[in-house]
PDB file of N, CA and C in Angstrom:
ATOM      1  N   UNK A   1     190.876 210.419 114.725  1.00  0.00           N
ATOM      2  CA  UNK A   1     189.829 209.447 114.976  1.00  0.00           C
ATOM      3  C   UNK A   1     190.189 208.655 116.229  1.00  0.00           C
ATOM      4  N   UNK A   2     189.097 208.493 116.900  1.00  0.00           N
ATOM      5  CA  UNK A   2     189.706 207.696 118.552  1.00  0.00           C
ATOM      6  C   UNK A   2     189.153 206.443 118.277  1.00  0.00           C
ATOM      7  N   UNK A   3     189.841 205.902 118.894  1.00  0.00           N
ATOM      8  CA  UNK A   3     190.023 204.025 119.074  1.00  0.00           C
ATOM      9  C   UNK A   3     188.689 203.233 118.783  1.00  0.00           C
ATOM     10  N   UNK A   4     187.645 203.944 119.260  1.00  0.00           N
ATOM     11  CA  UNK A   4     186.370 203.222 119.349  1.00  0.00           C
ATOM     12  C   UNK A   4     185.781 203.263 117.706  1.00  0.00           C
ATOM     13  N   UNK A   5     185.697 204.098 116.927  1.00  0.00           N
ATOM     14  CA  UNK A   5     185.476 204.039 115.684  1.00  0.00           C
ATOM     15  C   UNK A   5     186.855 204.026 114.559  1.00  0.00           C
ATOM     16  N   UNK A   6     187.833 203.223 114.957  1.00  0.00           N
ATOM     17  CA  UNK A   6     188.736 202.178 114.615  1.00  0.00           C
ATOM     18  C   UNK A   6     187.914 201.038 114.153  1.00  0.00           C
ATOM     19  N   UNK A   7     188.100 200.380 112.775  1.00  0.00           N
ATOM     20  CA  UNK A   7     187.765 198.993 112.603  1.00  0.00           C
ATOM     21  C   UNK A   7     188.724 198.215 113.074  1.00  0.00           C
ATOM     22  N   UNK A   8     188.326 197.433 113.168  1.00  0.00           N
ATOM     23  CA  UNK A   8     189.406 195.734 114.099  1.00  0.00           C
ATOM     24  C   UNK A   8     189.163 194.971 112.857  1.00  0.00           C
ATOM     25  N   UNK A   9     190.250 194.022 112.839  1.00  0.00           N
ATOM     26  CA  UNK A   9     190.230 192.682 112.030  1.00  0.00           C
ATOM     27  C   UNK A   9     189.342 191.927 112.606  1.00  0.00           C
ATOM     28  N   UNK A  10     188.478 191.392 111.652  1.00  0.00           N
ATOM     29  CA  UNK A  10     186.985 190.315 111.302  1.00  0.00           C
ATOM     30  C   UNK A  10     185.433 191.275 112.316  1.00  0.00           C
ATOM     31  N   UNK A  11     185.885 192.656 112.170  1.00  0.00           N
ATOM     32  CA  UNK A  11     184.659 193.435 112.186  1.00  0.00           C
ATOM     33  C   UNK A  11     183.438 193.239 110.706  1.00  0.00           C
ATOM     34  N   UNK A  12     182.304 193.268 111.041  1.00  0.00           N
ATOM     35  CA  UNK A  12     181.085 193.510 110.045  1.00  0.00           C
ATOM     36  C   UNK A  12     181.571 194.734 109.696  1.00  0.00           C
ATOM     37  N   UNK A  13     180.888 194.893 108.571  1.00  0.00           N
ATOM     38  CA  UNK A  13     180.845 196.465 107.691  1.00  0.00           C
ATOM     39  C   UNK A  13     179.520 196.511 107.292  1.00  0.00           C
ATOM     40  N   UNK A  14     178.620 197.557 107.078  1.00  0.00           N
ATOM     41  CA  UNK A  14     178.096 197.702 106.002  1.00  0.00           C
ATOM     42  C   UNK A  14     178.480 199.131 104.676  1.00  0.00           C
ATOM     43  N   UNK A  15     178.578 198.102 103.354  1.00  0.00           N
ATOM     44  CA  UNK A  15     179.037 199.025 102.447  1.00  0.00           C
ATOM     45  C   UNK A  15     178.375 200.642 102.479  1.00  0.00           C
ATOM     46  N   UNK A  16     178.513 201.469 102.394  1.00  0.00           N
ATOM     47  CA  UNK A  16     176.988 202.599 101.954  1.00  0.00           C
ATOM     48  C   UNK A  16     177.520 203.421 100.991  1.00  0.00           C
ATOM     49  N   UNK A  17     178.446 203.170  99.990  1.00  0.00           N
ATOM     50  CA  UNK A  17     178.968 203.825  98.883  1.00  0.00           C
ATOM     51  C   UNK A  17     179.365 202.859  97.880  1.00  0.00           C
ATOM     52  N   UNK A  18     179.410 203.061  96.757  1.00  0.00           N
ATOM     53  CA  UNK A  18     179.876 202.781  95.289  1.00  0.00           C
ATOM     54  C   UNK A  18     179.116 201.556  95.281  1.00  0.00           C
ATOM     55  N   UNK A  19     179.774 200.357  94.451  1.00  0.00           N
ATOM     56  CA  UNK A  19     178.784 199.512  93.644  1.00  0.00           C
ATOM     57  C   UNK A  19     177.949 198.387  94.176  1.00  0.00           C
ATOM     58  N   UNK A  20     178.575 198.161  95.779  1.00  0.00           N
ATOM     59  CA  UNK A  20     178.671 197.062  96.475  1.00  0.00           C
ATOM     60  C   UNK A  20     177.351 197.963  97.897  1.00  0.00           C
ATOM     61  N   UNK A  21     177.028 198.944  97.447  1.00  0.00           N
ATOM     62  CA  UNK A  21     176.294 200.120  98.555  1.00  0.00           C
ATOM     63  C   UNK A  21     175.059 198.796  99.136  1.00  0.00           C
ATOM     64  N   UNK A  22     174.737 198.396 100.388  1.00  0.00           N
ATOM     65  CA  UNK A  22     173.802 197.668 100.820  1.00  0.00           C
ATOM     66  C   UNK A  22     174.143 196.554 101.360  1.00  0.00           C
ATOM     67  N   UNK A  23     175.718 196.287 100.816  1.00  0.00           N
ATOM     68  CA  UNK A  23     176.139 194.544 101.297  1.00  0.00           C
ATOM     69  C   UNK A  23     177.031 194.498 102.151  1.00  0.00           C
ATOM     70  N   UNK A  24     177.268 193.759 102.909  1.00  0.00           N
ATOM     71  CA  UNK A  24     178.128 193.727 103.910  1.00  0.00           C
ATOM     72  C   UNK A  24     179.363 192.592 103.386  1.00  0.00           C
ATOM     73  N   UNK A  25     180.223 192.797 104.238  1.00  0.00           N
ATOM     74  CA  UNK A  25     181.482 192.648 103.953  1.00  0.00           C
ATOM     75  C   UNK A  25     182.317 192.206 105.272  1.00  0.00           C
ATOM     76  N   UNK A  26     183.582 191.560 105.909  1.00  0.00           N
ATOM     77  CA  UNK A  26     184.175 191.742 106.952  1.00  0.00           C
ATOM     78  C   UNK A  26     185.539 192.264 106.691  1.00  0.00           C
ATOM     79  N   UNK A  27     186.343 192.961 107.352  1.00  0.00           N
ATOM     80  CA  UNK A  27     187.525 193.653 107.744  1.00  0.00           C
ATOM     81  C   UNK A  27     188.592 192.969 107.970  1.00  0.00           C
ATOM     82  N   UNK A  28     189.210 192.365 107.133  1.00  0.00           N
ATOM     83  CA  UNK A  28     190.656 191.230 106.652  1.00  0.00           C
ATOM     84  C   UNK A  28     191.937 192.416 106.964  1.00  0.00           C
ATOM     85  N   UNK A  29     191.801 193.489 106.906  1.00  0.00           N
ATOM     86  CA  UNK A  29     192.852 194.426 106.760  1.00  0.00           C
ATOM     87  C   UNK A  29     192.683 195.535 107.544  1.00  0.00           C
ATOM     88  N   UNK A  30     193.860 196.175 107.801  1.00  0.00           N
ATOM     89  CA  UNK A  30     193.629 197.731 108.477  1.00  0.00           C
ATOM     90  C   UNK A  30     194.696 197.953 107.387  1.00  0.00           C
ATOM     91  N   UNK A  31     194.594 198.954 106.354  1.00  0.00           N
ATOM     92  CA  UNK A  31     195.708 199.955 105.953  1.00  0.00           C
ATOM     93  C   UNK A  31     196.158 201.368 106.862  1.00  0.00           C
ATOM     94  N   UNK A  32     195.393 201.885 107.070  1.00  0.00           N
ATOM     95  CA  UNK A  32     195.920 203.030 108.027  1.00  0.00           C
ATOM     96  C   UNK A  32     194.478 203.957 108.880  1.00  0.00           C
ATOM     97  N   UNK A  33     194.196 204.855 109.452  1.00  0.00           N
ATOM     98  CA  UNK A  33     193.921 205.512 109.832  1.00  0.00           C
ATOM     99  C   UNK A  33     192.566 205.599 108.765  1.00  0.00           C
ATOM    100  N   UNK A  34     191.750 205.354 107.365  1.00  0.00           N
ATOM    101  CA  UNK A  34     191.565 206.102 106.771  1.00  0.00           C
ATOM    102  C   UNK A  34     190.884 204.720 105.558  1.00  0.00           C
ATOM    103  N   UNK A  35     191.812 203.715 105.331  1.00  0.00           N
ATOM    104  CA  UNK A  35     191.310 202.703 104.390  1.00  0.00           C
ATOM    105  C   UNK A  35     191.592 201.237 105.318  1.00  0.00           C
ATOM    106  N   UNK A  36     190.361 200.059 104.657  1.00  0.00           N
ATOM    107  CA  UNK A  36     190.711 199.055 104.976  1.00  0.00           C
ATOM    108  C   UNK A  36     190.136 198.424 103.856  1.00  0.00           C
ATOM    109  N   UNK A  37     190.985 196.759 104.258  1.00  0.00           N
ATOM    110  CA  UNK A  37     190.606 195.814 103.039  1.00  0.00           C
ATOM    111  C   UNK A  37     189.254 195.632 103.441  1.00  0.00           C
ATOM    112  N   UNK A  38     188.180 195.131 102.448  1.00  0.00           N
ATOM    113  CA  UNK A  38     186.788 193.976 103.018  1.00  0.00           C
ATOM    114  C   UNK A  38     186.664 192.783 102.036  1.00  0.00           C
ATOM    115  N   UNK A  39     186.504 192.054 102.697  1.00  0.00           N
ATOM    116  CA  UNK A  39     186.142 191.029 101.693  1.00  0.00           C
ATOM    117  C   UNK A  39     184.548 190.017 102.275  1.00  0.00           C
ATOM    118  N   UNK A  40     184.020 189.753 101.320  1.00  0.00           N
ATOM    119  CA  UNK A  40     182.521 188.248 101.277  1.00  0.00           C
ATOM    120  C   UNK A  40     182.986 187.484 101.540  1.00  0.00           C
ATOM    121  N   UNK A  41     183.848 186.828 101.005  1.00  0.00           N
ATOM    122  CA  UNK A  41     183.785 185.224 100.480  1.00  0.00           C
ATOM    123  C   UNK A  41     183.418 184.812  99.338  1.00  0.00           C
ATOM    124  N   UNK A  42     182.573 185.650  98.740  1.00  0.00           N
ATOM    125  CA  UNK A  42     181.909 185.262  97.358  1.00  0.00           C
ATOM    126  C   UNK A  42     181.781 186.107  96.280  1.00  0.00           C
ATOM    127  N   UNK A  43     181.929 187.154  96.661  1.00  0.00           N
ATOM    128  CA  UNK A  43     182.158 188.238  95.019  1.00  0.00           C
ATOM    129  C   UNK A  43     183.249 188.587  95.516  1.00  0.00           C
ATOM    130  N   UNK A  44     183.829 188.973  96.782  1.00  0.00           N
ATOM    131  CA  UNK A  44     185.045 189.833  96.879  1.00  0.00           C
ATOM    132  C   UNK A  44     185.805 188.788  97.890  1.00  0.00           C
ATOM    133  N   UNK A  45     186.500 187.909  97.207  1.00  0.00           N
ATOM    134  CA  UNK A  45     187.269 186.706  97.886  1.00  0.00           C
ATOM    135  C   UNK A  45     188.621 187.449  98.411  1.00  0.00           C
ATOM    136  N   UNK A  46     188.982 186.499  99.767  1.00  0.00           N
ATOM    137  CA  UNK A  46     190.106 186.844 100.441  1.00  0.00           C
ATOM    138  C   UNK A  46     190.966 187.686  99.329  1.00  0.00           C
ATOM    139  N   UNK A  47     191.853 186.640  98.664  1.00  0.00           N
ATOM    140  CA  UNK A  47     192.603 186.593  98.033  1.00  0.00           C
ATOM    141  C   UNK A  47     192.818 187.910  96.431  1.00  0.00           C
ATOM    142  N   UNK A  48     191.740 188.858  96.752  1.00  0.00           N
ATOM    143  CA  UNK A  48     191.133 190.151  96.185  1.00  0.00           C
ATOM    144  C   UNK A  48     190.428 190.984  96.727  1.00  0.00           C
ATOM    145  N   UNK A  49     190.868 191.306  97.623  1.00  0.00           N
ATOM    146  CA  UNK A  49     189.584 192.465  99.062  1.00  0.00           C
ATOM    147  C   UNK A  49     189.711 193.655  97.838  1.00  0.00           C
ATOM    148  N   UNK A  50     188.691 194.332  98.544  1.00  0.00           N
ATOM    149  CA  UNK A  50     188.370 195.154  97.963  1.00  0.00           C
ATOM    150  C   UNK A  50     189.036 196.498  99.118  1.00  0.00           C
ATOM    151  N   UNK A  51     189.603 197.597  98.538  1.00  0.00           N
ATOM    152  CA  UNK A  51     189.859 198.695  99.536  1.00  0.00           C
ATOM    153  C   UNK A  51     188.886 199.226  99.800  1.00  0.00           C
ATOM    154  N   UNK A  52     188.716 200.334 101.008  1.00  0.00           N
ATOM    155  CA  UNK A  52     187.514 200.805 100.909  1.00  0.00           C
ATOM    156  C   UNK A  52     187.748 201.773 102.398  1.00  0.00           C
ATOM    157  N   UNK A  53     187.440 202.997 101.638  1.00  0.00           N
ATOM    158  CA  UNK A  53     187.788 204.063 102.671  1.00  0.00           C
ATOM    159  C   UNK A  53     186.770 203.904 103.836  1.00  0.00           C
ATOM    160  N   UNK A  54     186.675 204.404 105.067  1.00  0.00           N
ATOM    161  CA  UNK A  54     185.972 203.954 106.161  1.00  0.00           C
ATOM    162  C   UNK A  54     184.897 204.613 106.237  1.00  0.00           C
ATOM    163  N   UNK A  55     185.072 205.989 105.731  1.00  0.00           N
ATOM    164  CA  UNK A  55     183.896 206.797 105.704  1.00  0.00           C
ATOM    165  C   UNK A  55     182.901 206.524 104.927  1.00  0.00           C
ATOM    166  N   UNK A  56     182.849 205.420 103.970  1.00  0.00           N
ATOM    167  CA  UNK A  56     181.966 204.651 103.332  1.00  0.00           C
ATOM    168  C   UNK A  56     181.453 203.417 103.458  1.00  0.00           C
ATOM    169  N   UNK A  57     181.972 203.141 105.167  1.00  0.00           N
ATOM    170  CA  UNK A  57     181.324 201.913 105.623  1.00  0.00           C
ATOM    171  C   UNK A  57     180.513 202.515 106.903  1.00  0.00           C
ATOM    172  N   UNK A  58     179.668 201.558 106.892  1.00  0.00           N
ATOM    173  CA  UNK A  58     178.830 201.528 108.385  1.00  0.00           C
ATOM    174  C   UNK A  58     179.609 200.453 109.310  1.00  0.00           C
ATOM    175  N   UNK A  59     180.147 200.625 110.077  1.00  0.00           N
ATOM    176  CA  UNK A  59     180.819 199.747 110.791  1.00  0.00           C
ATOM    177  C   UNK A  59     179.991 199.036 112.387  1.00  0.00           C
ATOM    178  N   UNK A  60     179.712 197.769 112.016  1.00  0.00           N
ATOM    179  CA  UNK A  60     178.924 197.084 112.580  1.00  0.00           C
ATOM    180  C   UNK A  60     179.461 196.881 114.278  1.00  0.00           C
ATOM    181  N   UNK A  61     178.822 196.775 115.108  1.00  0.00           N
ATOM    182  CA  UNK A  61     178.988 196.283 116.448  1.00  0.00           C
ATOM    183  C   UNK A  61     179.047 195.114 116.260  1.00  0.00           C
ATOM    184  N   UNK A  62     179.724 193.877 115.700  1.00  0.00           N
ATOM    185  CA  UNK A  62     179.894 192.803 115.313  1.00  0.00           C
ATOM    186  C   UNK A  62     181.167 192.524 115.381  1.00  0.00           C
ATOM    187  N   UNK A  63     181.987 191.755 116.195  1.00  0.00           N
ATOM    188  CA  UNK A  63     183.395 190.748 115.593  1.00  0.00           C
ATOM    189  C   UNK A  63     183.145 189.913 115.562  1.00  0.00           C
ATOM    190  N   UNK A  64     183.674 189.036 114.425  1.00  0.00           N
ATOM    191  CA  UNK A  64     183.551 187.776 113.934  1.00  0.00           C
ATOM    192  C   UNK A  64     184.765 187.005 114.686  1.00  0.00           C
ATOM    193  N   UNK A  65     184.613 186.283 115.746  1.00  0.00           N
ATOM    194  CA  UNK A  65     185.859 185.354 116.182  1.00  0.00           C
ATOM    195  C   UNK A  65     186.710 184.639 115.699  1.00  0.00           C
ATOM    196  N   UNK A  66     185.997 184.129 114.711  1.00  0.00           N
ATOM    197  CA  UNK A  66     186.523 182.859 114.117  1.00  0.00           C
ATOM    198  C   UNK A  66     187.566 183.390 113.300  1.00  0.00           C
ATOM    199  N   UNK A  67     186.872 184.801 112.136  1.00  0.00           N
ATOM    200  CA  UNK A  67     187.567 184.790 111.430  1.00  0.00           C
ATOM    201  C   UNK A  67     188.913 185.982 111.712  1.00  0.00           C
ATOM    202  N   UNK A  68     188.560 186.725 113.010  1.00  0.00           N
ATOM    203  CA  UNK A  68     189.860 187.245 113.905  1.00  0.00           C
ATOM    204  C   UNK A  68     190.806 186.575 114.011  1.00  0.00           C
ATOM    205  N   UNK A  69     190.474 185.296 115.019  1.00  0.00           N
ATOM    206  CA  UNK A  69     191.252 184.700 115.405  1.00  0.00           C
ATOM    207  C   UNK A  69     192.123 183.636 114.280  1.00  0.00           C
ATOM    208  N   UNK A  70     191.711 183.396 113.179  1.00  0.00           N
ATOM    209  CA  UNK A  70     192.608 182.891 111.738  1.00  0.00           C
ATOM    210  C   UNK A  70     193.104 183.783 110.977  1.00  0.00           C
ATOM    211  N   UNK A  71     192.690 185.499 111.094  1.00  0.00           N
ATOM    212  CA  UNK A  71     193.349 186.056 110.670  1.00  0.00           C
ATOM    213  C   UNK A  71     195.029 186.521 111.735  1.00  0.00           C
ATOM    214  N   UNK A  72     194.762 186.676 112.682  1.00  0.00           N
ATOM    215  CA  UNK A  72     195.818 186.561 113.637  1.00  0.00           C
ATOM    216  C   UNK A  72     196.704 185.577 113.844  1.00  0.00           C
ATOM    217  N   UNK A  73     196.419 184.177 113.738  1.00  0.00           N
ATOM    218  CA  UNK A  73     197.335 183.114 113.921  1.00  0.00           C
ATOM    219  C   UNK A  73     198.131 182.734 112.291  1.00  0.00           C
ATOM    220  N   UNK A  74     197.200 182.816 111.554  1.00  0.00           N
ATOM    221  CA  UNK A  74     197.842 182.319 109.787  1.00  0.00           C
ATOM    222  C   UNK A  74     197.778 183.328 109.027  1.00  0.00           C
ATOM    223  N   UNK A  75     197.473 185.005 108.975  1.00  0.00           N
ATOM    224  CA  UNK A  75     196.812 185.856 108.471  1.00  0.00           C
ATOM    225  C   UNK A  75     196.376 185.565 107.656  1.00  0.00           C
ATOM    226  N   UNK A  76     195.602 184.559 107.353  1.00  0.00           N
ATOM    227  CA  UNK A  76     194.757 184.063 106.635  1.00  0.00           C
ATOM    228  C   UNK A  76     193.542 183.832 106.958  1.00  0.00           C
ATOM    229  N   UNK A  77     192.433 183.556 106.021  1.00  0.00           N
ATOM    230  CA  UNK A  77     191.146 183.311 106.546  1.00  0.00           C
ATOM    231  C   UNK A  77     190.694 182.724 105.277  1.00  0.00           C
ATOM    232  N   UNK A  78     189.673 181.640 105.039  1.00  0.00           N
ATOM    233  CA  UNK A  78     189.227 180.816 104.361  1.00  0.00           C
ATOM    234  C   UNK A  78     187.577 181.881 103.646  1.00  0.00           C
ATOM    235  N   UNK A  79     187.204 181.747 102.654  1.00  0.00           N
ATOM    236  CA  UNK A  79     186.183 182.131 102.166  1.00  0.00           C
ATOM    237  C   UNK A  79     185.379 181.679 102.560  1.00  0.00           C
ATOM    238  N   UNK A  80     185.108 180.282 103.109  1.00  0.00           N
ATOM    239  CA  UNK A  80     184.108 179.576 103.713  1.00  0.00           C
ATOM    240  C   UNK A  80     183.677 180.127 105.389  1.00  0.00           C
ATOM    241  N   UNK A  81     184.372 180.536 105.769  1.00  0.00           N
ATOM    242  CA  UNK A  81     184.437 181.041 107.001  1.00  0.00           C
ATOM    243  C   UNK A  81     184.208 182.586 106.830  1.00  0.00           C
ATOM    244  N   UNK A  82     184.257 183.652 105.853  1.00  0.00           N
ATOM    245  CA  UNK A  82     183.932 184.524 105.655  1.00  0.00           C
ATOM    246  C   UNK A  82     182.202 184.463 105.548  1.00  0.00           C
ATOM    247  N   UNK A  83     181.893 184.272 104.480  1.00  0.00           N
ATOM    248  CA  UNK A  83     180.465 183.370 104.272  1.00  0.00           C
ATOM    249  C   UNK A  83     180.150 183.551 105.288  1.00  0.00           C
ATOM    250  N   UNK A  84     180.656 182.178 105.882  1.00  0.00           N
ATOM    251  CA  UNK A  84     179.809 181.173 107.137  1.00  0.00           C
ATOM    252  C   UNK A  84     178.961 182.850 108.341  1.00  0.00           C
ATOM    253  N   UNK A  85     180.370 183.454 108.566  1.00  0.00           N
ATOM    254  CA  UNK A  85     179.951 184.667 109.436  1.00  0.00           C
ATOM    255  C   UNK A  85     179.025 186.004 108.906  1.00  0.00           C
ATOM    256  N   UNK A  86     179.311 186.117 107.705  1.00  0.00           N
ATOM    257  CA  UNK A  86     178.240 187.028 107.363  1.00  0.00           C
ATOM    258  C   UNK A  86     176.874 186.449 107.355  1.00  0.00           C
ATOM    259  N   UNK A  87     176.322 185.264 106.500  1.00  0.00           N
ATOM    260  CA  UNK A  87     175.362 184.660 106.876  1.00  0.00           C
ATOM    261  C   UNK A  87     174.589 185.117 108.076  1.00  0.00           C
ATOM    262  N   UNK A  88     175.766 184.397 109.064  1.00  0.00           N
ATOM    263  CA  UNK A  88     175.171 183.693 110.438  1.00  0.00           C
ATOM    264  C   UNK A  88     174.481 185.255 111.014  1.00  0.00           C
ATOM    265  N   UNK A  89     175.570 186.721 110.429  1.00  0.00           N
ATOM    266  CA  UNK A  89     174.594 187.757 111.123  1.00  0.00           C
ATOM    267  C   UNK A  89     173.377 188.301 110.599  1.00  0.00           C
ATOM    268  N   UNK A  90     173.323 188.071 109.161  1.00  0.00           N
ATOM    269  CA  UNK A  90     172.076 188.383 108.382  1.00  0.00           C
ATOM    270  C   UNK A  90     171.086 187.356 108.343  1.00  0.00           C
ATOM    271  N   UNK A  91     171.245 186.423 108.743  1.00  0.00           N
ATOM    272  CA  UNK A  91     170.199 185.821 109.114  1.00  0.00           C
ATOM    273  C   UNK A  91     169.629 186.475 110.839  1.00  0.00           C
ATOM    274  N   UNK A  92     170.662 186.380 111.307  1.00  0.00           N
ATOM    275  CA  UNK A  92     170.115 186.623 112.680  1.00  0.00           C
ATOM    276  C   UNK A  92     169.418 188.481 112.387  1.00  0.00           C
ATOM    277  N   UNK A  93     169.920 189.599 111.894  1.00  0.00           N
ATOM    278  CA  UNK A  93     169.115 190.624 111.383  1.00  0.00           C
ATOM    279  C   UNK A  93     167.860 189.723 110.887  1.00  0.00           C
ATOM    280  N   UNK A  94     167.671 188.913 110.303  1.00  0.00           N
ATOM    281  CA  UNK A  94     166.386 188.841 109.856  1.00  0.00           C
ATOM    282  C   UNK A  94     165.452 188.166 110.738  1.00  0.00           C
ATOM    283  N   UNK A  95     165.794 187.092 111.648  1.00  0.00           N
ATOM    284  CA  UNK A  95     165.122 186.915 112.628  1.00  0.00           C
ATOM    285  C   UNK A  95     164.501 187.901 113.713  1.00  0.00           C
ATOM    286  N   UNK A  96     165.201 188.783 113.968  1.00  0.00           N
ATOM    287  CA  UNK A  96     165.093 189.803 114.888  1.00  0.00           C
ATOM    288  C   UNK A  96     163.943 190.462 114.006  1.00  0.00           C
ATOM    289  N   UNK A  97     164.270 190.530 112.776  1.00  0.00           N
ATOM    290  CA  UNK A  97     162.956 191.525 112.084  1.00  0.00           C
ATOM    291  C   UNK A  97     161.741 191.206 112.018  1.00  0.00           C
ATOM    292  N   UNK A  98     161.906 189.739 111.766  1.00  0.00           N
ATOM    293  CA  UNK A  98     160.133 189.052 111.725  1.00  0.00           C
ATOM    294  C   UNK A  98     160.023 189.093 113.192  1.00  0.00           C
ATOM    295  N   UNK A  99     160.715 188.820 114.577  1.00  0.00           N
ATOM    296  CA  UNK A  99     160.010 188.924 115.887  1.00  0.00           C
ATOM    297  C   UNK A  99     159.604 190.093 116.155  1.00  0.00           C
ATOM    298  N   UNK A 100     159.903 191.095 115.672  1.00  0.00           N
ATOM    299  CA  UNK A 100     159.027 192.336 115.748  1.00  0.00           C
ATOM    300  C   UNK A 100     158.244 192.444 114.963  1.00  0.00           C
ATOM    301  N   UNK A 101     158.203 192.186 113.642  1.00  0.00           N
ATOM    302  CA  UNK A 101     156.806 192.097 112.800  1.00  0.00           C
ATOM    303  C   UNK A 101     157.033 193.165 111.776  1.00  0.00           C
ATOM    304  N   UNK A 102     158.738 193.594 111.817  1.00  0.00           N
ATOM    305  CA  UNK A 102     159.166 194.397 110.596  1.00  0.00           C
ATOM    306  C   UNK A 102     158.482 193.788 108.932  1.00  0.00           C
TER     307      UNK A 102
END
């Protein structure tokens, strides 16, 4: 697999397999080549990511800064700040949808 379809820490996901299929998630973890952690903020908290092989994510053109850059300095990241960034892109998907008249 080459570099570009590599997930990065505080990439978007979207799930498209097993129970969570439709919801998005961000990228707290790289395990290897093959699996990474994801976690919400709110069903799948930091502190319990969920694994999740890659070939069962849609991996978003999205990094989340905020929560990169706190996972890099404290490898930590706050649930509130998980949230805060998924939100902020599904709302903005939904704006974009009503200006076209989806």
């Amino acid at each position: 697999m080459d570099a570009s379809n590599m997930p990065r820490l505080g990439q978007l996901v979207r799930v498209n397999r097993g129970r969570d299929s439709g919801k998005y998630a961000v990228v707290i973890g790289v395990v290897d080549q093959r699996y990474v952690w994801v976690a919400d903020g709110s069903k799948r908290k930091f502190d319990q990511p969920k694994k999740k092989n890659i070939i069962h994510l849609e991996l978003l053109p999205v990094i989340s800064s905020e929560v990169a850059d706190s996972l890099l300095e404290t490898s930590r990241v706050t649930n509130a700040k998980l949230r805060f960034a998924l939100n902020k892109y599904v709302d903005n998907l939904q704006t974009e949808a009503l200006e076209k008249g989806e």
